[in-house]
Protein backbone atom coordinates (compact mmCIF):
# COMPACT_ATOMS: atom_id res chain seq x y z
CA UNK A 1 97.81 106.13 106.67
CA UNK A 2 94.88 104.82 104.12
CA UNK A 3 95.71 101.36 105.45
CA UNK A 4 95.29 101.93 109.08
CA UNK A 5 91.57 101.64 109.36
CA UNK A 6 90.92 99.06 107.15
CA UNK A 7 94.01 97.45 109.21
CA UNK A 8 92.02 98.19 112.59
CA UNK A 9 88.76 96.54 111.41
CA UNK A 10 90.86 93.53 110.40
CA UNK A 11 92.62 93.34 113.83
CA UNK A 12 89.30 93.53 115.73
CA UNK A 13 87.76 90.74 113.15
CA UNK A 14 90.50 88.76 114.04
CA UNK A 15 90.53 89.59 117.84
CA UNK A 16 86.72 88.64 117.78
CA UNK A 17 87.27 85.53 116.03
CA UNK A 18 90.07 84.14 118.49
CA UNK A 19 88.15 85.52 121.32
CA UNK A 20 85.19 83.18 119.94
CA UNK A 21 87.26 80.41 119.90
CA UNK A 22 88.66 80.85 123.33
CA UNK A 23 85.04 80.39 124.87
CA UNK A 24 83.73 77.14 122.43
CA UNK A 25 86.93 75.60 124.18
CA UNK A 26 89.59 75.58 120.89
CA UNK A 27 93.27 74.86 122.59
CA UNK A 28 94.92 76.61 119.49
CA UNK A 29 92.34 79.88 120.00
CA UNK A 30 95.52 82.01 121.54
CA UNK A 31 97.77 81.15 118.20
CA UNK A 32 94.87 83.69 116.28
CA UNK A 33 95.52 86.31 118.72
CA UNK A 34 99.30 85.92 118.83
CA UNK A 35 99.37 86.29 114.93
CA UNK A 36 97.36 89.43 115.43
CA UNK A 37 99.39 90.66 117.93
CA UNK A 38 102.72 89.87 116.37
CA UNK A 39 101.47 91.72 112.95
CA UNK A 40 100.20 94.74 114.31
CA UNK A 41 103.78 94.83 116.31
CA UNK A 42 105.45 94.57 113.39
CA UNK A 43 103.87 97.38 111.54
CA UNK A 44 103.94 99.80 114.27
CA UNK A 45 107.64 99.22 114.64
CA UNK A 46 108.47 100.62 110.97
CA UNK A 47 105.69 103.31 110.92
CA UNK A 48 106.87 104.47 114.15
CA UNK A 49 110.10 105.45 112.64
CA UNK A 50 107.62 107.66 110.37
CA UNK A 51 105.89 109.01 113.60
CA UNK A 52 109.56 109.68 114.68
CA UNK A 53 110.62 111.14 111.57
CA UNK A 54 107.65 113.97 111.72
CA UNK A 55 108.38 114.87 115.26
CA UNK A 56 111.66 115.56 114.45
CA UNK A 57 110.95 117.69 112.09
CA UNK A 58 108.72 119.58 113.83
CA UNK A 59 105.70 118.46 112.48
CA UNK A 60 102.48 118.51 114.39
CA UNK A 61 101.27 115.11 115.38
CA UNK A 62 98.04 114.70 116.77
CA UNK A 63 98.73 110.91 118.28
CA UNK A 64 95.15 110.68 119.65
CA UNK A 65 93.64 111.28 116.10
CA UNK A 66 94.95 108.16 114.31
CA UNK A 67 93.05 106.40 112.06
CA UNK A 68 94.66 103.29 114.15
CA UNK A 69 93.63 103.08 118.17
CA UNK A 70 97.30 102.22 119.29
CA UNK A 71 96.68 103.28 122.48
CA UNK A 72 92.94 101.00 122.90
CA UNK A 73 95.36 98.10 121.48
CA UNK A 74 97.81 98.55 124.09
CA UNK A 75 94.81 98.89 127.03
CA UNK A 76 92.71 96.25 126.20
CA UNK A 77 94.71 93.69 124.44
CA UNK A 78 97.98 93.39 125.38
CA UNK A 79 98.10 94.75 129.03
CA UNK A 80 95.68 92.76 129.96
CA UNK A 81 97.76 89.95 128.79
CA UNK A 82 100.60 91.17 130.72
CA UNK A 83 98.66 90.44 134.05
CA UNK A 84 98.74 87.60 135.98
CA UNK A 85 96.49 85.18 135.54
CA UNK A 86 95.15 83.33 138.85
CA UNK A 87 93.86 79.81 137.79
C-alpha cells in the first residue's frame, strides 16, 4: 500500500500531461491517457484480489480511506469517457 500514493500522483501527472496535449491540438494526446488508464486497470485487478482476500477474512476495510482515490478515478476519468460524446 506504500506504492499507492506515489502511484496516484503519477496517474494525475500523467492525466495532466495528456489533458495538456488534448487542448494544444496533439492527435496522439488520448494514447497518454489510455496508457494511464490501462496501467492503473491492471494494478487494481491483482490488488483487488488482496482487497478480496481481507474481506473474506473478516478484516475491516475502510475502502474510502485508501491511499489510492479508486472511486475519484472511476468518477472523473473513466465515466466520463463512457458518455457520449455529441460532436
Amino acid at each position: 500500500m506504500d506504492a499507492l500514493p506515489p502511484l496516484q500522483q503519477a496517474v494525475q501527472a500523467r492525466l495532466q500531461l495528456a489533458e495538456q496535449l488534448k487542448q494544444s491540438g496533439y492527435p496522439g494526446w488520448w494514447k497518454l491517457r489510455e496508457a494511464v488508464i490501462y496501467g492503473v486497470g491492471a494494478l487494481f485487478n491483482g490488488w483487488s484480489k488482496t482487497l478480496q482476500d481481507h474481506l473474506m477474512m473478516d478484516e475491516e476495510v475502510d475502502t474510502n480511506n485508501l491511499p489510492f482515490d479508486l472511486r475519484g478515478f472511476i468518477t472523473n476519468i473513466l465515466l466520463p469517457d463512457c458518455a457520449p460524446q455529441s460532436e
